[in-house]
PDB file of N, CA and C in Angstrom:
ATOM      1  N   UNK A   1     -26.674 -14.523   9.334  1.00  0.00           N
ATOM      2  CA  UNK A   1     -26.948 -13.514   8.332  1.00  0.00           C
ATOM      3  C   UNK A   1     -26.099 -12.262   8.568  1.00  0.00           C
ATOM      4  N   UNK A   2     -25.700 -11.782   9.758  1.00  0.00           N
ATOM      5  CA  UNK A   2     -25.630 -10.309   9.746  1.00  0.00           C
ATOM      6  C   UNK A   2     -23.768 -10.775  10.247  1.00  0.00           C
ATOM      7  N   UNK A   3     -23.809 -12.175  10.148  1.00  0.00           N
ATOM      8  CA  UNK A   3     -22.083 -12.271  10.519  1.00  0.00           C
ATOM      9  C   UNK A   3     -21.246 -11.708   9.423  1.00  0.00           C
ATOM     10  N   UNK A   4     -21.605 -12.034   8.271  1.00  0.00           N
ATOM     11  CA  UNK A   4     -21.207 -11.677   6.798  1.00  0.00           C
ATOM     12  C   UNK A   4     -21.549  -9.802   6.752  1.00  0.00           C
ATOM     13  N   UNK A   5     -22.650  -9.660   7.324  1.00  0.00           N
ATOM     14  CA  UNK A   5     -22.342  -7.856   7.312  1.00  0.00           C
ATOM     15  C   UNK A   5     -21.191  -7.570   6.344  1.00  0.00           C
ATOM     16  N   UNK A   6     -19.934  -6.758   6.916  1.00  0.00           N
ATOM     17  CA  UNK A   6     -18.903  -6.301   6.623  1.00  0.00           C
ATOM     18  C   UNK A   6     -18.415  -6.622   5.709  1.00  0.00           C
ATOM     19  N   UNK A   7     -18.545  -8.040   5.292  1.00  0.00           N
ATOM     20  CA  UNK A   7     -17.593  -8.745   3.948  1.00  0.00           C
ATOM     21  C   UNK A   7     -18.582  -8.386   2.437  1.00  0.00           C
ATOM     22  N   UNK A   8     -19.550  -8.463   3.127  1.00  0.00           N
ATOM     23  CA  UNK A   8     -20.452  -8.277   2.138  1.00  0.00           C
ATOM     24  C   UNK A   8     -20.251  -6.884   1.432  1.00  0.00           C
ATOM     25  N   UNK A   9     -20.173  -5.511   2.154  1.00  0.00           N
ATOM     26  CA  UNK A   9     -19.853  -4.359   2.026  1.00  0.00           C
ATOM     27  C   UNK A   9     -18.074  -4.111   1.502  1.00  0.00           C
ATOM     28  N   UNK A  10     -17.614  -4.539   1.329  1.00  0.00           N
ATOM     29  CA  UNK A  10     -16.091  -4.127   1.270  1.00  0.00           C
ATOM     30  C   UNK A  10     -15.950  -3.630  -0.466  1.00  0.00           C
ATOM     31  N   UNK A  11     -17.280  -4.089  -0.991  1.00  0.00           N
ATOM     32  CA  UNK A  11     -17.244  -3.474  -2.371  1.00  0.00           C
ATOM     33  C   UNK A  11     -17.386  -1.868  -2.121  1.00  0.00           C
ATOM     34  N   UNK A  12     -17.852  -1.574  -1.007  1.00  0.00           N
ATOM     35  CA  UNK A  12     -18.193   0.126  -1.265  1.00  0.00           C
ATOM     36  C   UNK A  12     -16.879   0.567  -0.650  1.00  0.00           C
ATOM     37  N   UNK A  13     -16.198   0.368  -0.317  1.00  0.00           N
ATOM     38  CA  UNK A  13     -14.464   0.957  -0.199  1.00  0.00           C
ATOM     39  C   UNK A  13     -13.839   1.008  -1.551  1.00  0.00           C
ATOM     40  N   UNK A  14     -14.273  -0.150  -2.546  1.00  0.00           N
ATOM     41  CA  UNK A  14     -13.416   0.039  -3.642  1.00  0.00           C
ATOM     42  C   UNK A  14     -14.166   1.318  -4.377  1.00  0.00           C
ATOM     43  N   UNK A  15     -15.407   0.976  -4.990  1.00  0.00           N
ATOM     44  CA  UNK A  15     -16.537   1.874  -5.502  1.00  0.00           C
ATOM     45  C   UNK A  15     -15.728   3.482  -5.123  1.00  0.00           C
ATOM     46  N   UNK A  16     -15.690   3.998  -3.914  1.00  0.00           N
ATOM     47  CA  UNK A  16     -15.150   5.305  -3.147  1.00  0.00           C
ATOM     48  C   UNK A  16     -14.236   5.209  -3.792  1.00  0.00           C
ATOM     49  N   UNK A  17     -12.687   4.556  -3.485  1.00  0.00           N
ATOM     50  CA  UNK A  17     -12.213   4.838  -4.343  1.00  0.00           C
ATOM     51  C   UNK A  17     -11.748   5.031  -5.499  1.00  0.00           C
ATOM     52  N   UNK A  18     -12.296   3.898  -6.462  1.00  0.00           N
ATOM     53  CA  UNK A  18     -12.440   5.032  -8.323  1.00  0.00           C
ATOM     54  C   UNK A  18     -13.417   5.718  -8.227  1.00  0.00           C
ATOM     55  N   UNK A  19     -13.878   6.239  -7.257  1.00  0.00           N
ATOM     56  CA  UNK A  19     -14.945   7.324  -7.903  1.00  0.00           C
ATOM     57  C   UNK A  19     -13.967   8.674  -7.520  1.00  0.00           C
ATOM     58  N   UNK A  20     -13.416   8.477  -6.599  1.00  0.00           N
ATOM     59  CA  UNK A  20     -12.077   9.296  -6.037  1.00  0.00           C
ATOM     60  C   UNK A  20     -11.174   9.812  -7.168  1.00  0.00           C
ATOM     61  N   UNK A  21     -10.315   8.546  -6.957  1.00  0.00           N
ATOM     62  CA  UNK A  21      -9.570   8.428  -8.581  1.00  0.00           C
ATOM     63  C   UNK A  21      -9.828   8.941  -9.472  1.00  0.00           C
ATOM     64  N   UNK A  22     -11.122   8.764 -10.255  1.00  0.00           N
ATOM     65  CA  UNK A  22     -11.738   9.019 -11.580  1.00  0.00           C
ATOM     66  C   UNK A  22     -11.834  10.877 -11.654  1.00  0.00           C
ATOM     67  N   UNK A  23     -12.304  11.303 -10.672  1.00  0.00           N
ATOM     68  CA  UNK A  23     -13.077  12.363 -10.393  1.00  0.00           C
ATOM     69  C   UNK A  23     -11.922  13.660 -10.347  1.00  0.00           C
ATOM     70  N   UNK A  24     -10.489  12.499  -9.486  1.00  0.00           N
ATOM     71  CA  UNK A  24      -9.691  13.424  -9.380  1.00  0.00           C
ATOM     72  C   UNK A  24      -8.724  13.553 -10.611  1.00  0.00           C
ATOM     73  N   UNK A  25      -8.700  12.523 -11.857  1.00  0.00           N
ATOM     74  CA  UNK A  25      -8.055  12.405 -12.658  1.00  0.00           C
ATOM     75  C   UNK A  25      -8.485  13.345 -14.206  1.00  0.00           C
ATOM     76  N   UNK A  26     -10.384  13.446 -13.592  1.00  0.00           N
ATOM     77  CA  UNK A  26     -10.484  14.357 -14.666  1.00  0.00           C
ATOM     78  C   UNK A  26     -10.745  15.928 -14.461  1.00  0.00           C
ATOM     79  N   UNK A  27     -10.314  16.158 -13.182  1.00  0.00           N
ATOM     80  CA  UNK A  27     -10.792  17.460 -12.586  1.00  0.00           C
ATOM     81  C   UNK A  27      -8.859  18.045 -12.927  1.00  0.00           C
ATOM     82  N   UNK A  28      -8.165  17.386 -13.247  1.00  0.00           N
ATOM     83  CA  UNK A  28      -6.508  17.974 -13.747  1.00  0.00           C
ATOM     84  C   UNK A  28      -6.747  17.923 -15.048  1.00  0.00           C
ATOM     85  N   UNK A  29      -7.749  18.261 -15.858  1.00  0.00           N
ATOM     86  CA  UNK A  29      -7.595  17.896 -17.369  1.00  0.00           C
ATOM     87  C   UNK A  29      -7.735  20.001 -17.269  1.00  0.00           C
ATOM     88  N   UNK A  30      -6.492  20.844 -17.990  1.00  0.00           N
ATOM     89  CA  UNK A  30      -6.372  21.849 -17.901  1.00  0.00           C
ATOM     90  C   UNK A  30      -7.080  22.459 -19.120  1.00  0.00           C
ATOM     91  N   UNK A  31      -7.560  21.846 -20.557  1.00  0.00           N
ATOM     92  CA  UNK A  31      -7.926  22.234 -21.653  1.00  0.00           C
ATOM     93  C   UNK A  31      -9.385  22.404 -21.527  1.00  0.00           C
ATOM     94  N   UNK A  32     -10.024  21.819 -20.358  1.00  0.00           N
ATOM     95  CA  UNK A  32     -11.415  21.763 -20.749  1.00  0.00           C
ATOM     96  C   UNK A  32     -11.789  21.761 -19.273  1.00  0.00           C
ATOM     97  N   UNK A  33     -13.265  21.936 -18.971  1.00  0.00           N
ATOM     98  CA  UNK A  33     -14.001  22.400 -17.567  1.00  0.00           C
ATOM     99  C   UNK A  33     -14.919  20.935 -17.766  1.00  0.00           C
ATOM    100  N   UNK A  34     -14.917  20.463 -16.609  1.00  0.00           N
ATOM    101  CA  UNK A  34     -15.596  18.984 -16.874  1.00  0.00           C
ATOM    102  C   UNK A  34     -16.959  19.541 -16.228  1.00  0.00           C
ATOM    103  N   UNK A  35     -17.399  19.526 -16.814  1.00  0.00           N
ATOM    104  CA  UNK A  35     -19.627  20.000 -16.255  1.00  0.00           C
ATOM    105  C   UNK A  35     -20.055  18.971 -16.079  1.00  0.00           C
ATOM    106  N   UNK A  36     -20.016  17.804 -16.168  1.00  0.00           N
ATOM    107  CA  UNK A  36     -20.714  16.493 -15.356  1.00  0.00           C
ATOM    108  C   UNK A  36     -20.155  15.436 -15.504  1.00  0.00           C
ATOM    109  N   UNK A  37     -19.903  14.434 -14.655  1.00  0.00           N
ATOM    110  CA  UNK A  37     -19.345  13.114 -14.958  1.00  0.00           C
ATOM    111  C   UNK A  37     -20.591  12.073 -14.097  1.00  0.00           C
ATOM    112  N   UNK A  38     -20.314  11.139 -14.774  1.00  0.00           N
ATOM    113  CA  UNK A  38     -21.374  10.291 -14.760  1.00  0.00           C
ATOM    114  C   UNK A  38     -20.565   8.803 -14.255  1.00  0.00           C
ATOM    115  N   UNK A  39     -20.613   8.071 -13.547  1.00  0.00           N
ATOM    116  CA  UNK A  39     -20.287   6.502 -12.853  1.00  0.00           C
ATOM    117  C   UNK A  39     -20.962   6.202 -12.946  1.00  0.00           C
ATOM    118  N   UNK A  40     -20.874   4.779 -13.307  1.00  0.00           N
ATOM    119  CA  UNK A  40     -21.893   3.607 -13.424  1.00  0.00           C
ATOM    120  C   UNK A  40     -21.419   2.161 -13.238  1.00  0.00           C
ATOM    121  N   UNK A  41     -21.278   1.620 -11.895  1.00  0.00           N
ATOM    122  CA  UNK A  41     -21.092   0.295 -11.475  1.00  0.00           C
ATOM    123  C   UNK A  41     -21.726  -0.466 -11.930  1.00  0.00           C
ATOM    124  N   UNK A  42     -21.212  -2.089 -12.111  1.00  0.00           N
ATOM    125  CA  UNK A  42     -22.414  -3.099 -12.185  1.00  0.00           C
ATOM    126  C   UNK A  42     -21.605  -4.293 -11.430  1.00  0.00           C
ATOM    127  N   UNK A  43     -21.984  -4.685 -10.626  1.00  0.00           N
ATOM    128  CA  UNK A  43     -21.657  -6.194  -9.934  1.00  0.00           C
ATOM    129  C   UNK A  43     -22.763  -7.258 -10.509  1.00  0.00           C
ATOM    130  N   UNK A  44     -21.930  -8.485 -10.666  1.00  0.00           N
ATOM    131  CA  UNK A  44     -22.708  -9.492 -10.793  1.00  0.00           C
ATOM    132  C   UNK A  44     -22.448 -10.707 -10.364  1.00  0.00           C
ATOM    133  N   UNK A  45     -22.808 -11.183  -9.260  1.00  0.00           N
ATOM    134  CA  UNK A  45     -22.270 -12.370  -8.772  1.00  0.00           C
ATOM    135  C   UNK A  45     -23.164 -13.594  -9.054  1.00  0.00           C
ATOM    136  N   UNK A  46     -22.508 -15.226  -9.223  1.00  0.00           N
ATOM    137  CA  UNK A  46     -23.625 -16.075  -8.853  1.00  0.00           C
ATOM    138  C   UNK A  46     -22.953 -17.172  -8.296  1.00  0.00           C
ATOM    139  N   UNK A  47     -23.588 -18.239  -7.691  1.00  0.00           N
ATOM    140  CA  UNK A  47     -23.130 -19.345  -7.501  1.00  0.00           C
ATOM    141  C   UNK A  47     -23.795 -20.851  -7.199  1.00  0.00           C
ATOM    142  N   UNK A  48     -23.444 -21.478  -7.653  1.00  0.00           N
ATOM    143  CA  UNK A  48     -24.081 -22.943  -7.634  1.00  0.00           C
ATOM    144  C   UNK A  48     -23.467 -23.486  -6.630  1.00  0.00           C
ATOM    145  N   UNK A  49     -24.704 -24.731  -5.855  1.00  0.00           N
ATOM    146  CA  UNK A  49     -24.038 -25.725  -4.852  1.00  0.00           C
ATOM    147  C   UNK A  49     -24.431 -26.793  -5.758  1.00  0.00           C
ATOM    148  N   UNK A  50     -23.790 -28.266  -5.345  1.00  0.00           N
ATOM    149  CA  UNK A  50     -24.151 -29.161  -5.438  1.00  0.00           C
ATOM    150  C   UNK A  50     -23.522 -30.299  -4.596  1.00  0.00           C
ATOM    151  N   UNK A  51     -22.717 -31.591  -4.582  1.00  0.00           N
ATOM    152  CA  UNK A  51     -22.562 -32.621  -4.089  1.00  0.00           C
ATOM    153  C   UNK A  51     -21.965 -31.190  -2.756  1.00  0.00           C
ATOM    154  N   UNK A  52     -21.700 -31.844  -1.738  1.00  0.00           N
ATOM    155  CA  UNK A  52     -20.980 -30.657  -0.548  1.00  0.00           C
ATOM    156  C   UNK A  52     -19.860 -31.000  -0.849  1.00  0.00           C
ATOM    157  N   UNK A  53     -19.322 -29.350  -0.296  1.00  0.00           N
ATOM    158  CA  UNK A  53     -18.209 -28.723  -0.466  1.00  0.00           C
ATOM    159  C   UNK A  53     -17.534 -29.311  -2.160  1.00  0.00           C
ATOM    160  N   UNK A  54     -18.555 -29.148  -3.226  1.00  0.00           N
ATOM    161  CA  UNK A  54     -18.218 -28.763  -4.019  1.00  0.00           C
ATOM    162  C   UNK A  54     -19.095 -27.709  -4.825  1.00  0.00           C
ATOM    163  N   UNK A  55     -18.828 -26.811  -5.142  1.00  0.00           N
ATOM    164  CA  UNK A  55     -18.894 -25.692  -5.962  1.00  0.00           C
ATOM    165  C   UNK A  55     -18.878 -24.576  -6.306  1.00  0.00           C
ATOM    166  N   UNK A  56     -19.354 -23.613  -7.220  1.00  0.00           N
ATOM    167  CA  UNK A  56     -19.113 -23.425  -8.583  1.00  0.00           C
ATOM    168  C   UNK A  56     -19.422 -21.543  -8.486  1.00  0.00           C
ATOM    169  N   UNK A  57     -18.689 -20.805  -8.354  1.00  0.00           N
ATOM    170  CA  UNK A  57     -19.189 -19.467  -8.641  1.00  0.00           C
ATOM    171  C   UNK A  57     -18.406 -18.149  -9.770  1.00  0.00           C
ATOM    172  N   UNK A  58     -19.178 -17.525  -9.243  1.00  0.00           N
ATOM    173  CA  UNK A  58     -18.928 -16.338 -10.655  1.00  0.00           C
ATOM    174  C   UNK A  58     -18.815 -15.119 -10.258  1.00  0.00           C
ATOM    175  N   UNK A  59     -18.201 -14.424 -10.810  1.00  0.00           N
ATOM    176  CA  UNK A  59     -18.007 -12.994 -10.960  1.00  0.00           C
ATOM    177  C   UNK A  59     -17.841 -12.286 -11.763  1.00  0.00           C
ATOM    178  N   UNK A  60     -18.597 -10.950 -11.913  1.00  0.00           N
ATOM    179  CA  UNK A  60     -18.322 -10.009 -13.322  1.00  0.00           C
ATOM    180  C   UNK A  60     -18.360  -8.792 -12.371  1.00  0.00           C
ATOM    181  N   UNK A  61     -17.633  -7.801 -13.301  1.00  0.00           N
ATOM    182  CA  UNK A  61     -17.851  -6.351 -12.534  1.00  0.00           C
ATOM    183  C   UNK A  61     -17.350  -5.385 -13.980  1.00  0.00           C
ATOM    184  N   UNK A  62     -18.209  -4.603 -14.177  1.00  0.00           N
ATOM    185  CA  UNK A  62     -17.592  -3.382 -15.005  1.00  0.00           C
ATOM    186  C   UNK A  62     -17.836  -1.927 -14.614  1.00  0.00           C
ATOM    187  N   UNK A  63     -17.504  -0.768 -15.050  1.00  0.00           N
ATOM    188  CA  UNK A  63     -17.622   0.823 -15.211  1.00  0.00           C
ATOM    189  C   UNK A  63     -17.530   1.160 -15.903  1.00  0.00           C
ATOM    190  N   UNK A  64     -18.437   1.816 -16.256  1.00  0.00           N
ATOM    191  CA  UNK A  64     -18.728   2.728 -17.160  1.00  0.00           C
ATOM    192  C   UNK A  64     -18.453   4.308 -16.968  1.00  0.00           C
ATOM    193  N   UNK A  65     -17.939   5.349 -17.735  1.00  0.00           N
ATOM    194  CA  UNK A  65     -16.997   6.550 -17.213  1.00  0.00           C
ATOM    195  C   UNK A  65     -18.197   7.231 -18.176  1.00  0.00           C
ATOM    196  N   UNK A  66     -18.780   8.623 -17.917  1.00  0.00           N
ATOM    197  CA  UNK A  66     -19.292   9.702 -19.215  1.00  0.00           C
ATOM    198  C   UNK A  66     -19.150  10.208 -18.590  1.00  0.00           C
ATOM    199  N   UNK A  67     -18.567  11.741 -19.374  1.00  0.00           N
ATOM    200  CA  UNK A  67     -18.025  13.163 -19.167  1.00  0.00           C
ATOM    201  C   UNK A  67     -18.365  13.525 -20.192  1.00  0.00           C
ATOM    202  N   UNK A  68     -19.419  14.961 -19.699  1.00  0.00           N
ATOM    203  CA  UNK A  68     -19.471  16.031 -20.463  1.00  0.00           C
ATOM    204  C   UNK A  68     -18.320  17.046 -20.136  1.00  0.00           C
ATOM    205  N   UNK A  69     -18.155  17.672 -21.224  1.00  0.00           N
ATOM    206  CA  UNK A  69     -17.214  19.192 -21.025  1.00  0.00           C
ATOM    207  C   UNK A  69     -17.554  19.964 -21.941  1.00  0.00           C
ATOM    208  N   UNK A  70     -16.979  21.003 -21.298  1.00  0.00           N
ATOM    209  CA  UNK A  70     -16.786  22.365 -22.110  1.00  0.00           C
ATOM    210  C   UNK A  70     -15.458  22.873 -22.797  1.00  0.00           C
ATOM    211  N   UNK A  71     -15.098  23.413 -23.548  1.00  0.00           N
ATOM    212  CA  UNK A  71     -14.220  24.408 -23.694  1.00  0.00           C
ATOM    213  C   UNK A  71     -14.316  25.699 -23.819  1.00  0.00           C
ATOM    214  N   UNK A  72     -13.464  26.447 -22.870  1.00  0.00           N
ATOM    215  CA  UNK A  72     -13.223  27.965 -23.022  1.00  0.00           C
ATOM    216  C   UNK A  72     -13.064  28.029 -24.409  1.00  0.00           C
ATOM    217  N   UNK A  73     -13.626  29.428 -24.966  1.00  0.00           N
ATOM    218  CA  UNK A  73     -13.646  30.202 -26.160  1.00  0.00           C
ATOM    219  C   UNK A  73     -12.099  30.558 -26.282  1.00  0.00           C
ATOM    220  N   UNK A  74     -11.775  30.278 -27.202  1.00  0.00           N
ATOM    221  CA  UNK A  74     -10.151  31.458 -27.656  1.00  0.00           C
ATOM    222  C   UNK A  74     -10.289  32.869 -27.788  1.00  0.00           C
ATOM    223  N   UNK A  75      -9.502  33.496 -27.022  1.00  0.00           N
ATOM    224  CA  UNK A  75      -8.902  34.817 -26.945  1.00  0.00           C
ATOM    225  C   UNK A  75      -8.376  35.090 -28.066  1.00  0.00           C
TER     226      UNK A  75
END
């Protein structure tokens, strides 16, 4: 059980970095003040056994991005 530890986790290195990425891509947006951003992961894995050493698995993964902002008033 706990041999898999680490492999199991290597999703939260990616996760860190687009949240990195994301965070730093909208914090250079110069027209507008970003007041909250919102991430939202979803993993979904599955997998079937049947006869041995044959089978069958799956993977899905998406993100979801929301940003509120503001804009400064014109001078």
């Amino acid at each position: 059980m706990w041999s898999n530890f680490p492999r199991r986790f290597q999703s939260q290195g990616t996760i860190r970095a687009y949240t990195i990425y994301t965070l730093n891509a909208f914090s250079k947006v110069a027209i507008a003040n970003v007041d909250k951003a919102t991430l939202e992961f979803g993993i979904k894995l599955g997998g079937e056994a049947g006869i041995p050493y044959v089978t069958k698995g799956t993977a899905e993964s998406n993100l979801k991005i929301q940003v509120e902002c503001s804009f400064p008033d014109k001078i």
